[in-house]
Every structure is written in C-alpha cells, then in structure tokens.
C-alpha atoms as a PDB file:
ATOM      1  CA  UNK A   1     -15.412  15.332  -1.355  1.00  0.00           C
ATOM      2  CA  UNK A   2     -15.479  12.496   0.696  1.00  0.00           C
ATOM      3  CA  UNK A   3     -12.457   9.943   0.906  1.00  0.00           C
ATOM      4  CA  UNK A   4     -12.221   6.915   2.597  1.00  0.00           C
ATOM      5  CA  UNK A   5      -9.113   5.487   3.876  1.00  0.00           C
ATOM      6  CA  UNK A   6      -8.840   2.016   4.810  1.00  0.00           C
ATOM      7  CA  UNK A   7      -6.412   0.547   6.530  1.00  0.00           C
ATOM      8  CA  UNK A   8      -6.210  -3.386   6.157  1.00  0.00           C
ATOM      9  CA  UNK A   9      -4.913  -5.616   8.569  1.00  0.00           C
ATOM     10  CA  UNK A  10      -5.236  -9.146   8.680  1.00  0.00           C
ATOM     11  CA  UNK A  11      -4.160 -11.307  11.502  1.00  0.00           C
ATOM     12  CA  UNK A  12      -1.920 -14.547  11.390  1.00  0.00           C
ATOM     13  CA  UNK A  13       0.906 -13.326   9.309  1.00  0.00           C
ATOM     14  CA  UNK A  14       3.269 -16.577   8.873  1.00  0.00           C
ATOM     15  CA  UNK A  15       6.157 -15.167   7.730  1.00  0.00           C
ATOM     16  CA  UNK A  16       6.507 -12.653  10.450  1.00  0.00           C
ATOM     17  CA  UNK A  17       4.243 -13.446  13.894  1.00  0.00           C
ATOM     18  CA  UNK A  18       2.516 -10.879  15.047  1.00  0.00           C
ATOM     19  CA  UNK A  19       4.071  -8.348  12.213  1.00  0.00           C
ATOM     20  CA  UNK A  20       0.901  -5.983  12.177  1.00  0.00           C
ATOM     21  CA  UNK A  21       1.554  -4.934  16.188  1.00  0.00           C
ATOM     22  CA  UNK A  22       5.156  -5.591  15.933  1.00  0.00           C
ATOM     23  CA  UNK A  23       7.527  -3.067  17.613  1.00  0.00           C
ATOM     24  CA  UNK A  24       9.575  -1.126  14.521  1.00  0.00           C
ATOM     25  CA  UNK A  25      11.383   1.593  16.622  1.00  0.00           C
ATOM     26  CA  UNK A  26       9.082   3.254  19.201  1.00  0.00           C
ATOM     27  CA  UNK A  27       5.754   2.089  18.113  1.00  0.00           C
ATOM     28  CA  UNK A  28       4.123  -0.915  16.256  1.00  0.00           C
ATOM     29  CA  UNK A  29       3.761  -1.572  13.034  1.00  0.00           C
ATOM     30  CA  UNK A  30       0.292  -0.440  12.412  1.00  0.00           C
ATOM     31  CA  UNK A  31       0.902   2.871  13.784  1.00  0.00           C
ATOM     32  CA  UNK A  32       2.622   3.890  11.065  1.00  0.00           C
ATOM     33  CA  UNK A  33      -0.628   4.039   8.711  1.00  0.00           C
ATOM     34  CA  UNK A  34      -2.459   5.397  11.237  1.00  0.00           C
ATOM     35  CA  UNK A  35      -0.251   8.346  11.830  1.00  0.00           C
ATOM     36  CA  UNK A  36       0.350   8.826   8.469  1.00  0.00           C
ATOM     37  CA  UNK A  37      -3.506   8.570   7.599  1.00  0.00           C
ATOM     38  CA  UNK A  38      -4.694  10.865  10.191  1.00  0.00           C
ATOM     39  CA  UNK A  39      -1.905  13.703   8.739  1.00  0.00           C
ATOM     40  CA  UNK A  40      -3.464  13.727   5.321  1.00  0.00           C
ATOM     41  CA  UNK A  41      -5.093  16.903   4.028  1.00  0.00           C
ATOM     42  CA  UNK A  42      -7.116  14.783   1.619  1.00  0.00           C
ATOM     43  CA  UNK A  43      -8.634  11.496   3.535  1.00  0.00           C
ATOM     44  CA  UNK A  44     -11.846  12.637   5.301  1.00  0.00           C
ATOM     45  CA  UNK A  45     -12.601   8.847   7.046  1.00  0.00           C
ATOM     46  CA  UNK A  46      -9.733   6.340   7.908  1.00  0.00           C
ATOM     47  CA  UNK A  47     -10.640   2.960   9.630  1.00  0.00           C
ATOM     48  CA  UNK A  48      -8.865  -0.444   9.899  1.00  0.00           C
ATOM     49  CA  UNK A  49     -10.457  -3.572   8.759  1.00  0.00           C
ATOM     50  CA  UNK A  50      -8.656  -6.442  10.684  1.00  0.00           C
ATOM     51  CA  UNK A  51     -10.344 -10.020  12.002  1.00  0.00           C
ATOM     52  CA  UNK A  52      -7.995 -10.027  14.953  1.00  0.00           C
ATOM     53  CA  UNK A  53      -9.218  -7.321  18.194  1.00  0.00           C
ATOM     54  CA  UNK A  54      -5.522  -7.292  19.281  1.00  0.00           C
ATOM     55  CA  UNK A  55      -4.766  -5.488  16.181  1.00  0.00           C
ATOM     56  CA  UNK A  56      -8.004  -3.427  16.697  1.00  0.00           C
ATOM     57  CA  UNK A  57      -6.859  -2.905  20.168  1.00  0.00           C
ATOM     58  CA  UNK A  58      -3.240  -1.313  19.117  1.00  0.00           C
ATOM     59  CA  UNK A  59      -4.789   0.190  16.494  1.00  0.00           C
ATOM     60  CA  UNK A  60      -7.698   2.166  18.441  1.00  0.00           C
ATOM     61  CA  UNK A  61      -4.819   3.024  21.271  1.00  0.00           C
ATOM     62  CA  UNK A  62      -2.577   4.761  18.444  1.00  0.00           C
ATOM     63  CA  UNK A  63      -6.287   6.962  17.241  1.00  0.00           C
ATOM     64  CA  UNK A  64      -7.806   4.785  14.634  1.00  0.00           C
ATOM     65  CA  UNK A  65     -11.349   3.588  13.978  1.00  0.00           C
ATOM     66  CA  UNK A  66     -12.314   0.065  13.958  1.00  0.00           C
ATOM     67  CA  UNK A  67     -15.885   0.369  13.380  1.00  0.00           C
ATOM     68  CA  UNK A  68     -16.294  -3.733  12.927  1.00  0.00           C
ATOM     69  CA  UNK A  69     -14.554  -7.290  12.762  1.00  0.00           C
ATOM     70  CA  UNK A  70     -13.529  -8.298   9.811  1.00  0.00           C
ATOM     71  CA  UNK A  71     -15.538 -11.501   8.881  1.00  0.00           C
ATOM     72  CA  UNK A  72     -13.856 -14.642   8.720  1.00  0.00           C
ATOM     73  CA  UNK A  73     -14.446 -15.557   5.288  1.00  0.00           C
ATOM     74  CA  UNK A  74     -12.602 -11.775   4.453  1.00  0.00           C
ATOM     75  CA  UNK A  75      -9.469 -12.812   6.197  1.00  0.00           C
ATOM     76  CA  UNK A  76      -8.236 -16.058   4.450  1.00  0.00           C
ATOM     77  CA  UNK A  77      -4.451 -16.293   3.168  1.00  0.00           C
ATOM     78  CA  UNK A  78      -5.556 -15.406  -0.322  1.00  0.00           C
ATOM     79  CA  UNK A  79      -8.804 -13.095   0.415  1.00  0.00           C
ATOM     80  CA  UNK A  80      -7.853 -10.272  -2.816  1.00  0.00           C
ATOM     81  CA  UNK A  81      -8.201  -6.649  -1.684  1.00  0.00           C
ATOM     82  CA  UNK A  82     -11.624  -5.817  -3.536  1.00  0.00           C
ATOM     83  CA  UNK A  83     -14.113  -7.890  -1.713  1.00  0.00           C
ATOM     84  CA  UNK A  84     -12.406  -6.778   1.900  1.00  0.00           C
ATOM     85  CA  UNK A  85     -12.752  -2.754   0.423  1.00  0.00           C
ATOM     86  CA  UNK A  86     -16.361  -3.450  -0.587  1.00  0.00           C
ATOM     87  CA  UNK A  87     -17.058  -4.271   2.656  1.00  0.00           C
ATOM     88  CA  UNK A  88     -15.555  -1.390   4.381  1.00  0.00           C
ATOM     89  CA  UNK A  89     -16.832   1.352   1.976  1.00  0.00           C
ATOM     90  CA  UNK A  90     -21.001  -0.863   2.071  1.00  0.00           C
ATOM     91  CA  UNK A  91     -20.740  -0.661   5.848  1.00  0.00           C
ATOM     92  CA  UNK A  92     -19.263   2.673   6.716  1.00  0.00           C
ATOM     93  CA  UNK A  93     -21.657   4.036   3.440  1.00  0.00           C
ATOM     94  CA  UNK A  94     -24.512   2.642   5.535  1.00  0.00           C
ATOM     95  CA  UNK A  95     -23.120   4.153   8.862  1.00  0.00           C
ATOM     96  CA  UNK A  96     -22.437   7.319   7.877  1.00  0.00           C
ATOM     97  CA  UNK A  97     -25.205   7.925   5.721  1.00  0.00           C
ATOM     98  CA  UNK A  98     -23.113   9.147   2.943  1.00  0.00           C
ATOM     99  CA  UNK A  99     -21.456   8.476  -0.446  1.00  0.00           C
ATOM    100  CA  UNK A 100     -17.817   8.474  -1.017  1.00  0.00           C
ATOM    101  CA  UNK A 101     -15.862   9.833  -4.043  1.00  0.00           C
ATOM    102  CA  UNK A 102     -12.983   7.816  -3.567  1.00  0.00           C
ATOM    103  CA  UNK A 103     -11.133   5.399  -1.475  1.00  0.00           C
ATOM    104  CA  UNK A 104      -7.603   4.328  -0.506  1.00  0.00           C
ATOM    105  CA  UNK A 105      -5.970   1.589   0.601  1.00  0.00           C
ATOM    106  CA  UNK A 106      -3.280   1.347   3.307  1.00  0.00           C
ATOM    107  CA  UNK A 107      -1.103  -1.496   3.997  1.00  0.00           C
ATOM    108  CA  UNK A 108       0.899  -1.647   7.473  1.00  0.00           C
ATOM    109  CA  UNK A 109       3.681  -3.527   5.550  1.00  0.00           C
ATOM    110  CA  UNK A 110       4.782   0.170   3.643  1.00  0.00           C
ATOM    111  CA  UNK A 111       5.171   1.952   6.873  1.00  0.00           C
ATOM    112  CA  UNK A 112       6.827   4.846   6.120  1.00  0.00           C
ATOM    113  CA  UNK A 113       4.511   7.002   3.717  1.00  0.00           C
ATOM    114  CA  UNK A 114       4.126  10.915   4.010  1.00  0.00           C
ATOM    115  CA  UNK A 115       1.717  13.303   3.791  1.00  0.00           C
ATOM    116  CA  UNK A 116       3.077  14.550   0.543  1.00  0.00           C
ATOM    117  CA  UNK A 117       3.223  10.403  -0.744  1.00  0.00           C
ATOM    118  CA  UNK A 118      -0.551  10.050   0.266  1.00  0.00           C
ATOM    119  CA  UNK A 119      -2.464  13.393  -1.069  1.00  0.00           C
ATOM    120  CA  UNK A 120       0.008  14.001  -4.480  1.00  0.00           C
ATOM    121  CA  UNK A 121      -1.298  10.317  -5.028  1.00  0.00           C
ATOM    122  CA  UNK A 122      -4.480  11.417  -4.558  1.00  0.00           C
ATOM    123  CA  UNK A 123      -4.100  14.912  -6.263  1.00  0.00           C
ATOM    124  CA  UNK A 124      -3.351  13.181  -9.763  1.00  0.00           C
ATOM    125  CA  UNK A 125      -5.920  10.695  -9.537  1.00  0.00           C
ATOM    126  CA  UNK A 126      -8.563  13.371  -9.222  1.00  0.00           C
ATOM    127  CA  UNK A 127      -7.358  15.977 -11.847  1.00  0.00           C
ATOM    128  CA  UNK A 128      -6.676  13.114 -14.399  1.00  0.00           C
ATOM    129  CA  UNK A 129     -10.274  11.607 -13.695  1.00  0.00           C
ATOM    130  CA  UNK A 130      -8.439   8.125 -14.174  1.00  0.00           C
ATOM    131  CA  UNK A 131      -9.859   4.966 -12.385  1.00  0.00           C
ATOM    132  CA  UNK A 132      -6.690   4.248  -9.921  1.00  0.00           C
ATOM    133  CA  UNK A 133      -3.462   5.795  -8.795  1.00  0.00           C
ATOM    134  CA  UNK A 134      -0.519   4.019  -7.793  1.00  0.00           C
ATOM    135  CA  UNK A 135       2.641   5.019  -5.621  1.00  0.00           C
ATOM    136  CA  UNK A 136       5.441   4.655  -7.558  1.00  0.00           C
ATOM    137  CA  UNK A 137       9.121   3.648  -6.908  1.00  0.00           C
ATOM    138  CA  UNK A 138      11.988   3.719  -9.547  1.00  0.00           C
ATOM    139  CA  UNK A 139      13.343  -0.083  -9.594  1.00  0.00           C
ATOM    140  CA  UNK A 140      16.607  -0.678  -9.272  1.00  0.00           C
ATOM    141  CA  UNK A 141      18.978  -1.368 -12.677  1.00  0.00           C
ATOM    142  CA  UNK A 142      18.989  -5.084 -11.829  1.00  0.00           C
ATOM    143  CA  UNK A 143      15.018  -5.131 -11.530  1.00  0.00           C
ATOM    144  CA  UNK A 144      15.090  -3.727 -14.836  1.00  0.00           C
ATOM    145  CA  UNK A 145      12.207  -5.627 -17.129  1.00  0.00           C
ATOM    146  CA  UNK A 146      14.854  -5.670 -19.641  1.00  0.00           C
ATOM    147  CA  UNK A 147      16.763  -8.187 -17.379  1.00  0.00           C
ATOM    148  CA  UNK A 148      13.976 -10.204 -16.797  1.00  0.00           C
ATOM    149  CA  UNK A 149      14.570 -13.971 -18.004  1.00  0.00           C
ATOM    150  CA  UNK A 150      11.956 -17.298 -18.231  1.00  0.00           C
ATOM    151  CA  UNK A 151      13.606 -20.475 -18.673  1.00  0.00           C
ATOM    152  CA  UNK A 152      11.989 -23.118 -21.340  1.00  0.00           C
ATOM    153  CA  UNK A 153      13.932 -25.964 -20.236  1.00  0.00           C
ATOM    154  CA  UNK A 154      17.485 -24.632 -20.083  1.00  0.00           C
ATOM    155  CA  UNK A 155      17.134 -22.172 -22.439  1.00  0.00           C
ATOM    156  CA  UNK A 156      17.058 -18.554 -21.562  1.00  0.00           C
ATOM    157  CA  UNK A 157      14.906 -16.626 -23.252  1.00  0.00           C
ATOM    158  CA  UNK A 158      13.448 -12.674 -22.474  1.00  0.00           C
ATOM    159  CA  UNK A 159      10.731 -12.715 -19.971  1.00  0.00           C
ATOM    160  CA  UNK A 160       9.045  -9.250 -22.073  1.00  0.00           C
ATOM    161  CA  UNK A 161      11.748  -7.902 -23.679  1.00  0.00           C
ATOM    162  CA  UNK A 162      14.449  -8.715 -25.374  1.00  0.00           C
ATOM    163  CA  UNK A 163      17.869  -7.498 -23.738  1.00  0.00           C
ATOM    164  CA  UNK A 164      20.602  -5.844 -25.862  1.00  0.00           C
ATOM    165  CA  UNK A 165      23.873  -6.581 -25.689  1.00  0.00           C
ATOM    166  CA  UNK A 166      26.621  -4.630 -23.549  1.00  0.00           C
ATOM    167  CA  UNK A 167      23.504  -2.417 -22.622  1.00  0.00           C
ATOM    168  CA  UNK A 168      24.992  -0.984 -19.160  1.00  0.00           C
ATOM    169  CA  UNK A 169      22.323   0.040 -16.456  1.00  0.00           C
ATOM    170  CA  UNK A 170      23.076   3.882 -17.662  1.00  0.00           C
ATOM    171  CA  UNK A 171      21.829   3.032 -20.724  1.00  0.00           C
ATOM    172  CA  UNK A 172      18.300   1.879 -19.476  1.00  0.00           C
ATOM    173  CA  UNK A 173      15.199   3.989 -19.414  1.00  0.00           C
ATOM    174  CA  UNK A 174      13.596   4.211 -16.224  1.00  0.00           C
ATOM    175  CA  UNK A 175      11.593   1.639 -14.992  1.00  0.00           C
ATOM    176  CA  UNK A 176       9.167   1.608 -12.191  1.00  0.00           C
ATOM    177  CA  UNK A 177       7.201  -0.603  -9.951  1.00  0.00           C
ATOM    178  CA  UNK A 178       4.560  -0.490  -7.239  1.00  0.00           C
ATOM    179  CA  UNK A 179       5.954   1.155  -4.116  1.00  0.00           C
ATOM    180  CA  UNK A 180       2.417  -0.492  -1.874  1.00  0.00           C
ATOM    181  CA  UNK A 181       2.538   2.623  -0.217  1.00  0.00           C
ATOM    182  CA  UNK A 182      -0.254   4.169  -1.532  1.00  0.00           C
ATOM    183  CA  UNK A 183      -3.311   2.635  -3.852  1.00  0.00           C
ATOM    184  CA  UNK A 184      -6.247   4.999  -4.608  1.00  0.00           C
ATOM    185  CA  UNK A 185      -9.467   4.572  -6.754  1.00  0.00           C
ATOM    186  CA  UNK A 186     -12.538   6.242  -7.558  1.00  0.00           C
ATOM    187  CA  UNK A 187     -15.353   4.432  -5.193  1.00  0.00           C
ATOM    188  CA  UNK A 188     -17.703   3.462  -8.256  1.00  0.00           C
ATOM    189  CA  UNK A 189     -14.799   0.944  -9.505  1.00  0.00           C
ATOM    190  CA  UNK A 190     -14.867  -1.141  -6.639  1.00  0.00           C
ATOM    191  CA  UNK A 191     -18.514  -0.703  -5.750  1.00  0.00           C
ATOM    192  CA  UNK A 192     -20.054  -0.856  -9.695  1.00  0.00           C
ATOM    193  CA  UNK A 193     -17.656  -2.241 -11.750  1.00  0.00           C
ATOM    194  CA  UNK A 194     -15.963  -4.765  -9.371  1.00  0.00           C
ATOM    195  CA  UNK A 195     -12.451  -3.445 -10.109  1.00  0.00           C
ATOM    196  CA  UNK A 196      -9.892  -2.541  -8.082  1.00  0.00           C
ATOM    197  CA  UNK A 197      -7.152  -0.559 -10.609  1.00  0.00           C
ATOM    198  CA  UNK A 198      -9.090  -0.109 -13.642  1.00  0.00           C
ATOM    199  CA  UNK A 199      -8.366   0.952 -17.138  1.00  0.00           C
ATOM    200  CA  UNK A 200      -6.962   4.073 -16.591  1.00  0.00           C
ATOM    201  CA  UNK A 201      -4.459   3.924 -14.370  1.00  0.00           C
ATOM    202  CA  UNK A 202      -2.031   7.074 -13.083  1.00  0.00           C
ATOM    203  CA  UNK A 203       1.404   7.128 -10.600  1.00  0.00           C
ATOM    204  CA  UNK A 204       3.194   9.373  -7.692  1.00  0.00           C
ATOM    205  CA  UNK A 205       7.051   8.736  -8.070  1.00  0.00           C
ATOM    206  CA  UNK A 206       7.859   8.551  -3.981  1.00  0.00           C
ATOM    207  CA  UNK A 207      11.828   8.196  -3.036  1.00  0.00           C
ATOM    208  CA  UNK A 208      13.775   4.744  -2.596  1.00  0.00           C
ATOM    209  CA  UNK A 209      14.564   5.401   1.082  1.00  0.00           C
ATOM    210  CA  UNK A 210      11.025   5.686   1.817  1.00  0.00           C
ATOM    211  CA  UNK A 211      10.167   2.429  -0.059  1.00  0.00           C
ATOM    212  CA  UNK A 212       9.560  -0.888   1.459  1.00  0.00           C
ATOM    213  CA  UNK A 213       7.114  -3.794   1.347  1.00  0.00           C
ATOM    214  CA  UNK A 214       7.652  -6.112   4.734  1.00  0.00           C
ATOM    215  CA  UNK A 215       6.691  -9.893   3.994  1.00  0.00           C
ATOM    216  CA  UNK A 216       9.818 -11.481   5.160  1.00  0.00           C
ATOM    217  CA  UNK A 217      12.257 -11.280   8.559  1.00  0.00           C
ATOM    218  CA  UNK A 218      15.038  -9.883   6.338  1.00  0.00           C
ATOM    219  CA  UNK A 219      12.622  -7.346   5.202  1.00  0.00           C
ATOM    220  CA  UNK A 220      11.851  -6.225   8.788  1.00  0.00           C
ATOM    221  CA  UNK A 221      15.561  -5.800   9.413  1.00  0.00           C
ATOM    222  CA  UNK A 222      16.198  -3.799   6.386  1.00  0.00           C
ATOM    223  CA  UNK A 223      13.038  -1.540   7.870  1.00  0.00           C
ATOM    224  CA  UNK A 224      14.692  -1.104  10.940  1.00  0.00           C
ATOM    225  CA  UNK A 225      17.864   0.311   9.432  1.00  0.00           C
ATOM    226  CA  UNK A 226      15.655   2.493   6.488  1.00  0.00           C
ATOM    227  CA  UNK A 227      13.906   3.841   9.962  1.00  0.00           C
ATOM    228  CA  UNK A 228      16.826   4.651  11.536  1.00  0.00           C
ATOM    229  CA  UNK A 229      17.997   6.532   8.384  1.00  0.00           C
ATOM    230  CA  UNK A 230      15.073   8.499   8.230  1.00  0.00           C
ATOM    231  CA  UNK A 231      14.973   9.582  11.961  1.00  0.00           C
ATOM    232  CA  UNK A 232      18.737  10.986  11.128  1.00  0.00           C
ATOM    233  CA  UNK A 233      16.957  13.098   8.244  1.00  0.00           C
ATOM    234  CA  UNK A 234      14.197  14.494  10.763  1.00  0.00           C
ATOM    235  CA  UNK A 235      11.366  12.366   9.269  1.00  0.00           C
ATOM    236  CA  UNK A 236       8.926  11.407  12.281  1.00  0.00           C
ATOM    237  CA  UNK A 237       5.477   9.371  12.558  1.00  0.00           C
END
C-alpha cells in the first residue's frame, strides 16, 4: 500500500513571521512533521510542498523531501488544501511511477503528533473503507455546540442547538472538534472526485495536551509551555 504524506508549508505567514522555521524548543517548527512523519509505520513517501526554499532548506536539513517549488498561484492567502494536494500526489505519481492508495496531510502548525496519532488515524480510515479520517480532540465544556450563540440584532438565539437551562458542563455529552493534527483520505477523492473529506468521514480521539493549532503569537506561547510539559513526560521529536 502506498501512502503519501505531505507536508504543506507555505511561506509569508502574517500573523507569526517566519512561523514555519521558527525555533519551538531545540528545533524549528517544521521539524516537528518531519520527525513525526518519518516515525510512522504507515506513510511510505513524505515530502513538503512549500513556495519559499528557506523552508525547503530547513526542511531538507531536518531529512525531508522537497521534490519541487510550490507554484505561485498554489501559495496565495486563501489557496484551499485540495488543489495544493493534487499537485503533490500528480507530480510525485508521475515521478515515482506509481499509484497511491491514500494520502495525508501534515500541517507544521499541530507540531506535536505521534506515531500512535498518525497510523491509528490511518488504521480506521482503511478498515472502515470511509473517504477521510480526522484527528480528533474532545472540546472543552465552554466550546460546547450547545453554548454556541448567533446574534439577530440583540437577540440571542442558539447557533445549532438549543441550550437547556441549568445544564452544567457534567451534564453535556461529549463534543469534539478537529485536532489539525492529522487529515487522511483515500487518493481517488482528491484526484477523481475533487474532494478533500468526503461523505464518509471517520475520527482518532488524540489527548488535549498534545493538541494545538498555531495561527496566533499567544498560540506560540501556549506551544512553548505544552512542549515543555511534554518533555517532563518523556515525549521527544
């Protein structure tokens, strides 16, 4: 089975300068995926797609494959995952001389994925035969949908559902959302049916500590204390 990994990278953050090669601990950002790509059981091909050779630069030094540029036109502010992973999979299809069964995508902003986070992701995408699979993180009581509000005008009104009254958070059912660590999908719903999740759609539950999603400075400081948490538990990349 063959399982492409891509790692995508875009230059010219705004929020953070520089985020993708930014120092976090010991290494830069990047290396993170990287590291955590290379110790999968599962992926058989990992490269990074970036439009900026300083991130292909830090990226190549840390092991990864940057087998092209990313065009230009791939690498605007709102350029959507599926064209950029069409791409990847049509050139490295071409290079290779192969098919792939699946792929995955890896962002550098969700550093701190595992081998176990990346191949059980994996592992119940292929045995359900589902389009996608998702990481998973439970959300917190006061991300709850049920506390979700829209305003129409001043009124408040339930954004999806309507919220109880003197419902405490230990009365909630679980909720989850997206963790971004992990996003896989079978190859022929990107490359034939120009999807990127899919109808059928499965999850991985992966833990809170391990859950993060960098866009913002305050982000990046909360990753540097998560990382230092997870260094006192023996995790390493």
């Amino acid at each position: 089975m063959n399982i492409l990994c891509v790692i995508t990278a875009r230059g010219g953050s705004k929020g953070i300068p520089g985020k993708n090669i930014k120092m976090l601990g010991d290494k830069p950002l990047i290396a993170y995926s990287v590291i955590a790509a290379s110790r999968s059981k599962l992926i058989t091909h990992t490269i990074v797609s970036t439009d900026d050779p300083e991130i292909a630069a830090v990226a190549q030094k840390y092991g990864a494959e940057v087998p092209f540029i990313r065009p230009k036109e791939l690498a605007q502010d709102a350029t959507p995952h599926l064209p950029v992973m069409q791409h990847a999979i049509e050139f490295m299809e071409k290079k290779l001389g192969i098919i792939f069964d699946y792929a995955v995508i890896f962002q550098p902003t969700s550093p701190f994925k595992l081998t176990e986070d990346i191949d059980e992701t994996l592992k119940v995408l292929i045995d359900s035969k589902a389009d996608s699979a998702v990481s998973l993180v439970k959300a917190d009581s006061h991300e709850h949908p049920i506390k979700m509000k829209k305003l129409e005008g001043a009124k408040v009104i339930p954004y999806c559902i309507p919220e109880p009254e003197g419902v405490g958070r230990q009365g909630l059912s679980p909720a989850y959302r997206r963790s971004s660590a992990v996003y896989a999908m079978r190859r022929d719903l990107l490359m034939k049916d120009g999807r990127l999740f899919g109808e059928s759609i499965v999850g991985h539950i992966v833990p809170e500590d391990r859950s993060i999603d960098i866009d913002t400075p305050l982000d990046w400081i909360k990753a540097e204390y998560m990382l230092s948490e997870l260094q006192k538990k023996g995790y390493t990349w």
